[in-house]
PDB file of N, CA and C in Angstrom:
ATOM      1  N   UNK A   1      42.310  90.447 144.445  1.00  0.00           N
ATOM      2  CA  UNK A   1      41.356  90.394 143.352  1.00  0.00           C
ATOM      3  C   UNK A   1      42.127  90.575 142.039  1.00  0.00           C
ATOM      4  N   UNK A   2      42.235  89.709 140.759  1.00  0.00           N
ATOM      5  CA  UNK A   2      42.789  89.731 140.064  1.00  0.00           C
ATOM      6  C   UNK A   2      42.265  91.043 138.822  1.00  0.00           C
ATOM      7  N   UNK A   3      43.023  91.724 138.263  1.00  0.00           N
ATOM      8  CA  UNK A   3      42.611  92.757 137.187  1.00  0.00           C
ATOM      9  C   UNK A   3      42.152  91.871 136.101  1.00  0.00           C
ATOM     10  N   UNK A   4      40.811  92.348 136.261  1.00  0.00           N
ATOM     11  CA  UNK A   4      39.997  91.514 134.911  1.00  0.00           C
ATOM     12  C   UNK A   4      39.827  92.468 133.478  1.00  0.00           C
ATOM     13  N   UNK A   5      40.649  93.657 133.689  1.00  0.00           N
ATOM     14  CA  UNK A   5      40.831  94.626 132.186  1.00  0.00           C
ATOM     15  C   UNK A   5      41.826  93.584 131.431  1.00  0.00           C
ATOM     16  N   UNK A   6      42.993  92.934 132.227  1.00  0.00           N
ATOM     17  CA  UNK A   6      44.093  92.832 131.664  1.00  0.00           C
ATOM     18  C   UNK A   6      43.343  90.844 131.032  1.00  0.00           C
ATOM     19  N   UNK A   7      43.658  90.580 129.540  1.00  0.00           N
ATOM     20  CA  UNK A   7      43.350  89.345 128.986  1.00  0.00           C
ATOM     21  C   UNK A   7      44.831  88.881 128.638  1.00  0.00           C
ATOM     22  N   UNK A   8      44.858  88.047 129.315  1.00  0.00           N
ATOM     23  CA  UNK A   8      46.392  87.131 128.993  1.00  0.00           C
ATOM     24  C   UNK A   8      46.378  86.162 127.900  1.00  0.00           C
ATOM     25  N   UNK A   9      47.484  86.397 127.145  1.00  0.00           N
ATOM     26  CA  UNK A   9      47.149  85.423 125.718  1.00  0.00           C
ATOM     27  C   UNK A   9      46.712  86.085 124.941  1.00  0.00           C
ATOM     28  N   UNK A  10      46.351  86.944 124.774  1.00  0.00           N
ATOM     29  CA  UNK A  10      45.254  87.588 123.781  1.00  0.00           C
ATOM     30  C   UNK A  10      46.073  89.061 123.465  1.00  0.00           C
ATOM     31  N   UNK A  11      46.871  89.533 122.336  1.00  0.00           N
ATOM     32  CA  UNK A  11      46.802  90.443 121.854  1.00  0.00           C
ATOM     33  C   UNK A  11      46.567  91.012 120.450  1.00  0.00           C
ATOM     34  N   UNK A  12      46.591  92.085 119.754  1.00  0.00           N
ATOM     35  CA  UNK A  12      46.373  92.031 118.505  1.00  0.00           C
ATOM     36  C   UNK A  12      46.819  91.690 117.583  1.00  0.00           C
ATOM     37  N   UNK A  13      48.334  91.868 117.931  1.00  0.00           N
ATOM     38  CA  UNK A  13      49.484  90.994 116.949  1.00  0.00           C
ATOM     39  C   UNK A  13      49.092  89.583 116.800  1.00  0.00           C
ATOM     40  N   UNK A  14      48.849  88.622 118.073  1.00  0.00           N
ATOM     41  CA  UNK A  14      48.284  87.190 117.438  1.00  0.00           C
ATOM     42  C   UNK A  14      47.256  87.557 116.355  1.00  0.00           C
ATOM     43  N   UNK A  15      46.126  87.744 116.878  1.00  0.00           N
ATOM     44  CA  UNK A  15      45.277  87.680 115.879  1.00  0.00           C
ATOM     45  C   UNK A  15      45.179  88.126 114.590  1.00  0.00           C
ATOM     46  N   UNK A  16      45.821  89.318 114.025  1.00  0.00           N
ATOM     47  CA  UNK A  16      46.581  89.645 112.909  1.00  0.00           C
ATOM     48  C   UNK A  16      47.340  88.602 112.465  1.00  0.00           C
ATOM     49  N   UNK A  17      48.378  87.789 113.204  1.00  0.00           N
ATOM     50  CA  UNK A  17      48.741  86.631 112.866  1.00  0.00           C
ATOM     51  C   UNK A  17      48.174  85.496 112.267  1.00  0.00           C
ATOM     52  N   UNK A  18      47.154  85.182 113.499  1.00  0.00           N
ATOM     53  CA  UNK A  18      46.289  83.739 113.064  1.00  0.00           C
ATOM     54  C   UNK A  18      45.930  84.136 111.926  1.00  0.00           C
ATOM     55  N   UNK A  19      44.934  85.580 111.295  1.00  0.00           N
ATOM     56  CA  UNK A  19      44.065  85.488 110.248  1.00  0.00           C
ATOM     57  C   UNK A  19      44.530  85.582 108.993  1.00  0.00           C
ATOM     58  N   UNK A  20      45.872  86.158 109.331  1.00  0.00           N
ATOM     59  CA  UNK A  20      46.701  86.519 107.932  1.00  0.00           C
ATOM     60  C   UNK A  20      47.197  84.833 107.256  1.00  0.00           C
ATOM     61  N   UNK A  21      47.197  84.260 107.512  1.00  0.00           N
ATOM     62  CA  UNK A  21      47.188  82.957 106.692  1.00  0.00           C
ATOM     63  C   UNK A  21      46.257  82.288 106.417  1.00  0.00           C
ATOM     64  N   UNK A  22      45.050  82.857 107.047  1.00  0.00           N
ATOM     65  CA  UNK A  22      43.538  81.688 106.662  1.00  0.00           C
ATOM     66  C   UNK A  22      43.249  82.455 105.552  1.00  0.00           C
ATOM     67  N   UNK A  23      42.980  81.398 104.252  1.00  0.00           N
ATOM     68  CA  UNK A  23      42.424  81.991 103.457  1.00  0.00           C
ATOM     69  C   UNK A  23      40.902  81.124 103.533  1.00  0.00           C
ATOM     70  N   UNK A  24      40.068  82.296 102.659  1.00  0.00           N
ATOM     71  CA  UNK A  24      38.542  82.309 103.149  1.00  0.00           C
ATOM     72  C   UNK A  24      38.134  81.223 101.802  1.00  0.00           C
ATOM     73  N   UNK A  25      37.274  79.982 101.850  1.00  0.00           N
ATOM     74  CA  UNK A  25      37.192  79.363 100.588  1.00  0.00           C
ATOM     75  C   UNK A  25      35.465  80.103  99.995  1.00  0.00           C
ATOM     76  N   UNK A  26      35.428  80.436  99.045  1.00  0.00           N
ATOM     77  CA  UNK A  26      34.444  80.921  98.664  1.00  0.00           C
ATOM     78  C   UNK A  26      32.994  79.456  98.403  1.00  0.00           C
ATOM     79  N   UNK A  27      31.684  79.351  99.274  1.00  0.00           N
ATOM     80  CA  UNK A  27      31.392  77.983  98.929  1.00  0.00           C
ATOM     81  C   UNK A  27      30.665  77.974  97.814  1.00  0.00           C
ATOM     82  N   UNK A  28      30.518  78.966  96.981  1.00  0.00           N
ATOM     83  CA  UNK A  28      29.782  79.418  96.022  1.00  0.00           C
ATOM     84  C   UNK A  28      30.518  79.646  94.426  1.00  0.00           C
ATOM     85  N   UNK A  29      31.892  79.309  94.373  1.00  0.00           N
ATOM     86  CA  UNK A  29      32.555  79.731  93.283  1.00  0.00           C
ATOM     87  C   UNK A  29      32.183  78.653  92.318  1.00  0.00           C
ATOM     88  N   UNK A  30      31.280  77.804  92.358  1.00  0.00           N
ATOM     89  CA  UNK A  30      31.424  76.745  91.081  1.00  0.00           C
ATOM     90  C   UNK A  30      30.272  77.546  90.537  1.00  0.00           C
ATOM     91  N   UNK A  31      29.446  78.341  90.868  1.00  0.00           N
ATOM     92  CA  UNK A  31      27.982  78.967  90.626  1.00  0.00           C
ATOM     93  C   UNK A  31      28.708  80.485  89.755  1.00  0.00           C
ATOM     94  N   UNK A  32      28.388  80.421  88.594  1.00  0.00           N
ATOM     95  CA  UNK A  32      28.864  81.021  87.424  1.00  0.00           C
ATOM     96  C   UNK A  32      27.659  82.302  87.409  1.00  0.00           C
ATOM     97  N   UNK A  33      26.403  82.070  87.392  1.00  0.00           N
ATOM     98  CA  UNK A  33      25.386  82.613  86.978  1.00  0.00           C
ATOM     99  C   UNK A  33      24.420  82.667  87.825  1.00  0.00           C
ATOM    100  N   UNK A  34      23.983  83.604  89.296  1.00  0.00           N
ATOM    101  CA  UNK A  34      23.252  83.239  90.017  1.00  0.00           C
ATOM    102  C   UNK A  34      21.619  83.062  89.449  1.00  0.00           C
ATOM    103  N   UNK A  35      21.368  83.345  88.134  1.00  0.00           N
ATOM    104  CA  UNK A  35      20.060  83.977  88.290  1.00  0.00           C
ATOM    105  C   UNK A  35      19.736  82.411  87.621  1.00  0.00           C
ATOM    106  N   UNK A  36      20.628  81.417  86.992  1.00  0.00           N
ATOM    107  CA  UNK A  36      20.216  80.548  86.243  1.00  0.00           C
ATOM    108  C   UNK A  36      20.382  79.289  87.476  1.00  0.00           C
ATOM    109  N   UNK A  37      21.221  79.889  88.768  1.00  0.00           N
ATOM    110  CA  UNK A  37      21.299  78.984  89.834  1.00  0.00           C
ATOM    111  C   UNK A  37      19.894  79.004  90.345  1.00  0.00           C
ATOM    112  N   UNK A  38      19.146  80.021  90.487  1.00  0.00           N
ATOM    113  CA  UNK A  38      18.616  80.102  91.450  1.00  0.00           C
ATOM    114  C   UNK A  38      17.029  79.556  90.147  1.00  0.00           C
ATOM    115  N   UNK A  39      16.977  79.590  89.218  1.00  0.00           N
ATOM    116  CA  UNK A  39      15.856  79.606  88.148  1.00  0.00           C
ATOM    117  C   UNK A  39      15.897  77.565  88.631  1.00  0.00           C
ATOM    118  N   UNK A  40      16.969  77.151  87.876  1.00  0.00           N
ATOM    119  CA  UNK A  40      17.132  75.551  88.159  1.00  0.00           C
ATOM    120  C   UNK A  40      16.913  75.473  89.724  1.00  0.00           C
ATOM    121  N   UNK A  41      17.502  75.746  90.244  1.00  0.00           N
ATOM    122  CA  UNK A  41      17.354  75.122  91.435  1.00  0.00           C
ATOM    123  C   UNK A  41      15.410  75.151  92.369  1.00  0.00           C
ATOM    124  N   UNK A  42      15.242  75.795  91.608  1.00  0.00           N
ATOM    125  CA  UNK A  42      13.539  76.202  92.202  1.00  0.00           C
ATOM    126  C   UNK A  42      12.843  74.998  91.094  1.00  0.00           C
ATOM    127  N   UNK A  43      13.034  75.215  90.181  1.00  0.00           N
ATOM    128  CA  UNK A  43      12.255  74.194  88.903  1.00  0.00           C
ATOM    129  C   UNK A  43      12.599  72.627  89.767  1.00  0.00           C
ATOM    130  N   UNK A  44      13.418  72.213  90.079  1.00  0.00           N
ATOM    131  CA  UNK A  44      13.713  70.979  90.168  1.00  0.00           C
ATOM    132  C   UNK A  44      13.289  70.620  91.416  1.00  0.00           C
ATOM    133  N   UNK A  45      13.304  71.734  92.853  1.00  0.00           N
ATOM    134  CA  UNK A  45      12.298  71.802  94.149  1.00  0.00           C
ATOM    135  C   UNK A  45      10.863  71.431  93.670  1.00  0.00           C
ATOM    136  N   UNK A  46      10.533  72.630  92.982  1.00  0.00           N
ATOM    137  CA  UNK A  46       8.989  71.939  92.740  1.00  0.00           C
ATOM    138  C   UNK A  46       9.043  71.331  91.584  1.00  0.00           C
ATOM    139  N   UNK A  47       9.480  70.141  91.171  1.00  0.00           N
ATOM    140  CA  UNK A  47       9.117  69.394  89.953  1.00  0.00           C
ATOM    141  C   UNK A  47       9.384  68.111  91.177  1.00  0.00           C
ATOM    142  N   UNK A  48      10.229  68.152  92.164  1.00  0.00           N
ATOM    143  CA  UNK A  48       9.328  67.057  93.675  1.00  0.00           C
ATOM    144  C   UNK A  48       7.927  67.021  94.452  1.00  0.00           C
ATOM    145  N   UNK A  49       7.844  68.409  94.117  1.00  0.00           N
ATOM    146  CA  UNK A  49       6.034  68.487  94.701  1.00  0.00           C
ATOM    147  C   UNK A  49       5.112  69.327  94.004  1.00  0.00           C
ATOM    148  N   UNK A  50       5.560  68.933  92.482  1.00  0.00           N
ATOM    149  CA  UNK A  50       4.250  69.567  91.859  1.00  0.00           C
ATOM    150  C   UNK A  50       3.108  70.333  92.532  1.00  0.00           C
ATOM    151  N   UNK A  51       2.924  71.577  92.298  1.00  0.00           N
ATOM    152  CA  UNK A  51       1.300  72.471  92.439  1.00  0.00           C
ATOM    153  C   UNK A  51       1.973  72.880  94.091  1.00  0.00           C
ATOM    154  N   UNK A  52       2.906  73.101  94.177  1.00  0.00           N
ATOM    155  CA  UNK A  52       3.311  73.623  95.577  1.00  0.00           C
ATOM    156  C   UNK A  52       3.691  74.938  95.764  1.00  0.00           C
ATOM    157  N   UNK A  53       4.471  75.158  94.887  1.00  0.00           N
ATOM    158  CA  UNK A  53       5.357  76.103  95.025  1.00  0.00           C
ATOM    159  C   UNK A  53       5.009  77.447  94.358  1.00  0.00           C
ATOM    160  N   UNK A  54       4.102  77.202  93.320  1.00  0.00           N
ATOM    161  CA  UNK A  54       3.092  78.435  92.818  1.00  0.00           C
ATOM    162  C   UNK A  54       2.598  79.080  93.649  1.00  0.00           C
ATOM    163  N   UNK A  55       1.831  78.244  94.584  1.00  0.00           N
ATOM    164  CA  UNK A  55       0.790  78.621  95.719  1.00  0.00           C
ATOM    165  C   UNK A  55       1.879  79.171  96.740  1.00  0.00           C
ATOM    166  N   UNK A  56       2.670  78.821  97.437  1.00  0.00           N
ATOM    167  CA  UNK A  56       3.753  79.439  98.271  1.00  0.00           C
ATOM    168  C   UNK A  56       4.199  80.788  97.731  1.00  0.00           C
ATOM    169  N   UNK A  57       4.323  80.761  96.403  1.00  0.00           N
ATOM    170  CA  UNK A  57       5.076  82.218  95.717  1.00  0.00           C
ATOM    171  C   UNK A  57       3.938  82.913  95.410  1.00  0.00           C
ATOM    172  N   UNK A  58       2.704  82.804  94.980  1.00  0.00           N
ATOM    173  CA  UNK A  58       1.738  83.592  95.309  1.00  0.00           C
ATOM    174  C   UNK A  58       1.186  84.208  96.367  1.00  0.00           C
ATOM    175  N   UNK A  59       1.290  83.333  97.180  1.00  0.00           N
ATOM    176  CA  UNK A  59       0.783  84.074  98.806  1.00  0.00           C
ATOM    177  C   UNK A  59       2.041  84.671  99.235  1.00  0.00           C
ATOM    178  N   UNK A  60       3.208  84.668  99.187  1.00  0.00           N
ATOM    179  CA  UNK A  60       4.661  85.210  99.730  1.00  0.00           C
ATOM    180  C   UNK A  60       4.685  86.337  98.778  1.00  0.00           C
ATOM    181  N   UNK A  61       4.428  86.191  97.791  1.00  0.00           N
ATOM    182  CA  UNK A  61       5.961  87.527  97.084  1.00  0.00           C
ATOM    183  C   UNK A  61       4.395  88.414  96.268  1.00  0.00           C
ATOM    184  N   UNK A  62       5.499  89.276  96.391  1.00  0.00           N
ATOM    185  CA  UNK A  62       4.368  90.864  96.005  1.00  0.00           C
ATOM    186  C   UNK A  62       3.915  90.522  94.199  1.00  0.00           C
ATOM    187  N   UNK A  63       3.301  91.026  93.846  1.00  0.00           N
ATOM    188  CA  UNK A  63       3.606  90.980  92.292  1.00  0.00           C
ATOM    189  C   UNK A  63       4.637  91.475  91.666  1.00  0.00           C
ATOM    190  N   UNK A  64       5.520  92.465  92.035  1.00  0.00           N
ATOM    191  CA  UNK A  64       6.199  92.574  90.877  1.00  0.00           C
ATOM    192  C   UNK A  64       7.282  92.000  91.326  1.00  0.00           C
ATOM    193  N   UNK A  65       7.679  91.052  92.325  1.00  0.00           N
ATOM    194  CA  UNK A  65       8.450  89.717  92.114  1.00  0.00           C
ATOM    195  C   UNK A  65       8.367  88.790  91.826  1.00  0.00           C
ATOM    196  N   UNK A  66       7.091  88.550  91.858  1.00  0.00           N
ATOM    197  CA  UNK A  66       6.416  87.479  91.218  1.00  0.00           C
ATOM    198  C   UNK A  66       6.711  87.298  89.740  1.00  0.00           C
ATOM    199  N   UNK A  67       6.343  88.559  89.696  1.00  0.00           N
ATOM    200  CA  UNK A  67       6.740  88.922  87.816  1.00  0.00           C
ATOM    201  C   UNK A  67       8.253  88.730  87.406  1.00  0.00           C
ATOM    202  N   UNK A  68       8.981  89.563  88.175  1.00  0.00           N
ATOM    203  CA  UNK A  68      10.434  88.754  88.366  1.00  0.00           C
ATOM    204  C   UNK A  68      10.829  87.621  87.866  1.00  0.00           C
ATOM    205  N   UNK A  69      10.308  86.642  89.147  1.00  0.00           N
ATOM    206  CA  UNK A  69      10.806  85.410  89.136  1.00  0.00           C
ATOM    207  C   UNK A  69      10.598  84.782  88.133  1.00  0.00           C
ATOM    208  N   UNK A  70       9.321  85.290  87.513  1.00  0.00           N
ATOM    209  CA  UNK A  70       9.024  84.412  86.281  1.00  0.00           C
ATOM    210  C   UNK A  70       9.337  84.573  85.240  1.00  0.00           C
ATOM    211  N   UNK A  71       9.896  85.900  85.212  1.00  0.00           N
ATOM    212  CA  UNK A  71      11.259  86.273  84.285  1.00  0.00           C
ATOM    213  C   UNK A  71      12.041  85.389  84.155  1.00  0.00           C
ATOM    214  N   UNK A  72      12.770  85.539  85.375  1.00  0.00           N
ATOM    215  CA  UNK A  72      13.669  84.933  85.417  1.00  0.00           C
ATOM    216  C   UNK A  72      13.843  83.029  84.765  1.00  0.00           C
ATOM    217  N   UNK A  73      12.746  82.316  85.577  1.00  0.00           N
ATOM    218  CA  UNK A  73      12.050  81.103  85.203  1.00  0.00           C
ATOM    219  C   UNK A  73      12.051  81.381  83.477  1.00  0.00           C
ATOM    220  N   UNK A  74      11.520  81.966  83.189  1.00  0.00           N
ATOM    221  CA  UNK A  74      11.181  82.227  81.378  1.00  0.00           C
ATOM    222  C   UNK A  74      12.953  81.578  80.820  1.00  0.00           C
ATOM    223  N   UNK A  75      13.525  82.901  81.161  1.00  0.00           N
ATOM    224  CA  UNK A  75      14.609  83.267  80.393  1.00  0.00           C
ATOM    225  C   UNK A  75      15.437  82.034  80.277  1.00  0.00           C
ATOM    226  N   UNK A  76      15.258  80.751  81.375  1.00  0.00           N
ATOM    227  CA  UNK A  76      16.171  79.777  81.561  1.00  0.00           C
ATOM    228  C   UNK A  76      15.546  78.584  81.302  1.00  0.00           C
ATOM    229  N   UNK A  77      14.246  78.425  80.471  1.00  0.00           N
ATOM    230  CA  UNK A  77      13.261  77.153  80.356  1.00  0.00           C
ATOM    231  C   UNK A  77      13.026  76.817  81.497  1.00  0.00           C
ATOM    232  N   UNK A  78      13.030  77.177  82.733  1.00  0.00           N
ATOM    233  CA  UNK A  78      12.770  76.073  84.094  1.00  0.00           C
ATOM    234  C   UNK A  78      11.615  76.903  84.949  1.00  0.00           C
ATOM    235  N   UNK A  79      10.641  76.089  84.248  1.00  0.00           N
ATOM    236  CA  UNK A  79       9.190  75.964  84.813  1.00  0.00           C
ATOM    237  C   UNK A  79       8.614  75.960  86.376  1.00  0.00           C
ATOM    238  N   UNK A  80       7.972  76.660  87.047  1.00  0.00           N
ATOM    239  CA  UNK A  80       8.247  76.212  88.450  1.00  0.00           C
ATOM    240  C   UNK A  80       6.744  75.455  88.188  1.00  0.00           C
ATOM    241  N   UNK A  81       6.493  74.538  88.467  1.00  0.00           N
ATOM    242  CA  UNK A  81       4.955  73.543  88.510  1.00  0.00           C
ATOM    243  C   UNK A  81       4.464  73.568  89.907  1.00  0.00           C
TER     244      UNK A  81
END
């Protein structure tokens, strides 16, 4: 019966190895400003389906995120319709 504690191939030094040269690419580094990412990127969702997305964020989010968001929406001109 073969010892199934013992993993062949596999110690910590590789893997210390493999990872020490991967560098990690960040997929988010062109995004400067999340709050103006996330303000545009909602305005331009619902400016495809007008009268949608009010109703979704009303029934989903509490009021005082609601209030939030529309902060947020304010501060950056981008309207959610």
């Amino acid at each position: 019966m073969p010892d199934i504690t013992e993993n062949t191939g596999y110690t910590v030094a590789f893997v210390n190895l493999y990872n020490a040269g991967r560098k990690e690419e960040d997929p988010l580094k062109d995004i400067k400003d999340p709050r103006e990412f996330l303000a545009t990127s909602l305005a331009k969702l619902s400016a495809l389906s007008p009268g949608r997305f009010p109703q979704i964020i009303s029934e989903n989010l509490d009021p005082a995120n609601q209030a939030a968001l529309h902060q947020i929406c304010s501060a950056y001109n981008c309207p959610v319709v």
